[in-house]
C-alpha atoms as a PDB file:
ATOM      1  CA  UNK A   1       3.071   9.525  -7.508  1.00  0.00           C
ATOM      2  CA  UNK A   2       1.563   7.144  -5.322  1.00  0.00           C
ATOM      3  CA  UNK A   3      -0.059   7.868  -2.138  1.00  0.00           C
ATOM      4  CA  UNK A   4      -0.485   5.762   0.635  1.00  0.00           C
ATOM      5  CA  UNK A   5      -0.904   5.983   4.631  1.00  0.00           C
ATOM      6  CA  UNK A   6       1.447   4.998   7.288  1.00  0.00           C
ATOM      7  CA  UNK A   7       1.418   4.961  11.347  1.00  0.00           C
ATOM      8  CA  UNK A   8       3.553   3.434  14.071  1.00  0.00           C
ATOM      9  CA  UNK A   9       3.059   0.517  16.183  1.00  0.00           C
ATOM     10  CA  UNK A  10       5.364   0.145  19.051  1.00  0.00           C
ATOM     11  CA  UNK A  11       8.710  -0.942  16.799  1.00  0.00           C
ATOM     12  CA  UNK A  12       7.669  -1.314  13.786  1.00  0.00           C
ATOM     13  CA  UNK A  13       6.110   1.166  10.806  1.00  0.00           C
ATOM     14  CA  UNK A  14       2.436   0.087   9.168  1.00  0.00           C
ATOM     15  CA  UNK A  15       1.449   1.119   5.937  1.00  0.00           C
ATOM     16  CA  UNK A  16      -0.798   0.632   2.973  1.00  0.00           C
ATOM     17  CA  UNK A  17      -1.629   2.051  -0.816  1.00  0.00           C
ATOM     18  CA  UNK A  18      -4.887   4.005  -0.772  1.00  0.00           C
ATOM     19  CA  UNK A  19      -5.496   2.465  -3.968  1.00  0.00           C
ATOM     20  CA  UNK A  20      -5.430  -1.175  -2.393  1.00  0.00           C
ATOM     21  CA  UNK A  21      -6.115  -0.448   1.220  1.00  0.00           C
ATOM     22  CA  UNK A  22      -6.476  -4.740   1.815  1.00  0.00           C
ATOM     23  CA  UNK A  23      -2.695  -4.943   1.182  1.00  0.00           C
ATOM     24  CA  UNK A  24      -0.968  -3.867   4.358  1.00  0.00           C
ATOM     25  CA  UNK A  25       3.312  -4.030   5.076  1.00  0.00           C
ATOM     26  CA  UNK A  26       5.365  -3.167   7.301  1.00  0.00           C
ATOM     27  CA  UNK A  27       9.281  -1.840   8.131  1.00  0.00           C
ATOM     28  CA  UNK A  28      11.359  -0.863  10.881  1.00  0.00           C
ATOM     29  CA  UNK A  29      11.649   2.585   9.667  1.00  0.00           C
ATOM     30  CA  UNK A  30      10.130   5.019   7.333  1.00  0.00           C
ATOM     31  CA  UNK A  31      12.191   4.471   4.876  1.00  0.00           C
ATOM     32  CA  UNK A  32      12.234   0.735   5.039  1.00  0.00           C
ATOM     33  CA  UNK A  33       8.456   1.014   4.669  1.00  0.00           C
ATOM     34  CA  UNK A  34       8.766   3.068   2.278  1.00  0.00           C
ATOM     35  CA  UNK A  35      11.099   0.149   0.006  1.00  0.00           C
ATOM     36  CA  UNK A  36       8.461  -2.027   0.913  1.00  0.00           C
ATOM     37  CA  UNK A  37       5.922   0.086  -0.355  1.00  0.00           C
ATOM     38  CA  UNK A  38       7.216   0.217  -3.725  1.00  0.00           C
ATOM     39  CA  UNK A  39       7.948  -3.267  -4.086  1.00  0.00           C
ATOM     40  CA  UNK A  40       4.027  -4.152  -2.820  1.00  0.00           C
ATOM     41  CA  UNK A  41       2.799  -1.645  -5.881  1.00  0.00           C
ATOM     42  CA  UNK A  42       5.096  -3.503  -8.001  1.00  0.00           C
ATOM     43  CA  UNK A  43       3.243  -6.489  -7.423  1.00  0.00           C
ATOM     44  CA  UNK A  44      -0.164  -5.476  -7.644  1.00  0.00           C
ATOM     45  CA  UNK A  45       0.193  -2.929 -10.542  1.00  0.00           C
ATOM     46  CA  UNK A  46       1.614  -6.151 -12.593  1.00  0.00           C
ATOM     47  CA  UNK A  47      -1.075  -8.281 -11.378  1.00  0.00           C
ATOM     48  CA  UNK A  48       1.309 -11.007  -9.607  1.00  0.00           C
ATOM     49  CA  UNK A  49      -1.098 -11.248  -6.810  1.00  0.00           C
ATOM     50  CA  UNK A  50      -4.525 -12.560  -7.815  1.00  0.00           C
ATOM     51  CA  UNK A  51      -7.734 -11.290  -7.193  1.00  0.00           C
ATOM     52  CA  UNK A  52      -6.633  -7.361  -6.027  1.00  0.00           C
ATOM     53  CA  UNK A  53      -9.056  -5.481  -4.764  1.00  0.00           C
ATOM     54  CA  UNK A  54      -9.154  -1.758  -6.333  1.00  0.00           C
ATOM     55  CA  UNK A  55     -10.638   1.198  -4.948  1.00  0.00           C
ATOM     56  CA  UNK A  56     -12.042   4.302  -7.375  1.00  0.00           C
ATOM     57  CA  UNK A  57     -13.750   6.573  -7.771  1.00  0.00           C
ATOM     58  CA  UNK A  58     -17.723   6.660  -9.557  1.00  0.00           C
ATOM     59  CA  UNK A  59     -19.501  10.375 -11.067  1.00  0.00           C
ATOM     60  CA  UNK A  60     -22.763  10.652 -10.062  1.00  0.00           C
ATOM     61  CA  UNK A  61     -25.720  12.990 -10.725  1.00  0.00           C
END
């Protein structure tokens, strides 16, 4: 499971992957966004788009 954060702007539906919050897209419903998504993790997980920025998480103390 994947999770990533969505809102609304006027028409359309804005999202991203928490894990690679520089990558936005975009539908014209949930569900589209949803497809869209997907497809964006598809891309970065496989490394077809260069230089990804990642986000994690570091132990301390």
């Amino acid at each position: 499971m994947v999770r990533y954060v969505y809102w609304q702007e006027k028409d359309q539906w804005l999202g991203y992957l928490e894990e690679f919050p520089d990558y936005w897209t975009q539908g014209e419903t949930v569900e589209d966004l949803k497809d869209h998504l997907r497809d964006l993790y598809d891309d970065l997980s496989q490394d077809r788009i260069p230089e990804v920025r990642r986000t994690a998480e570091l132990e301390v103390g």
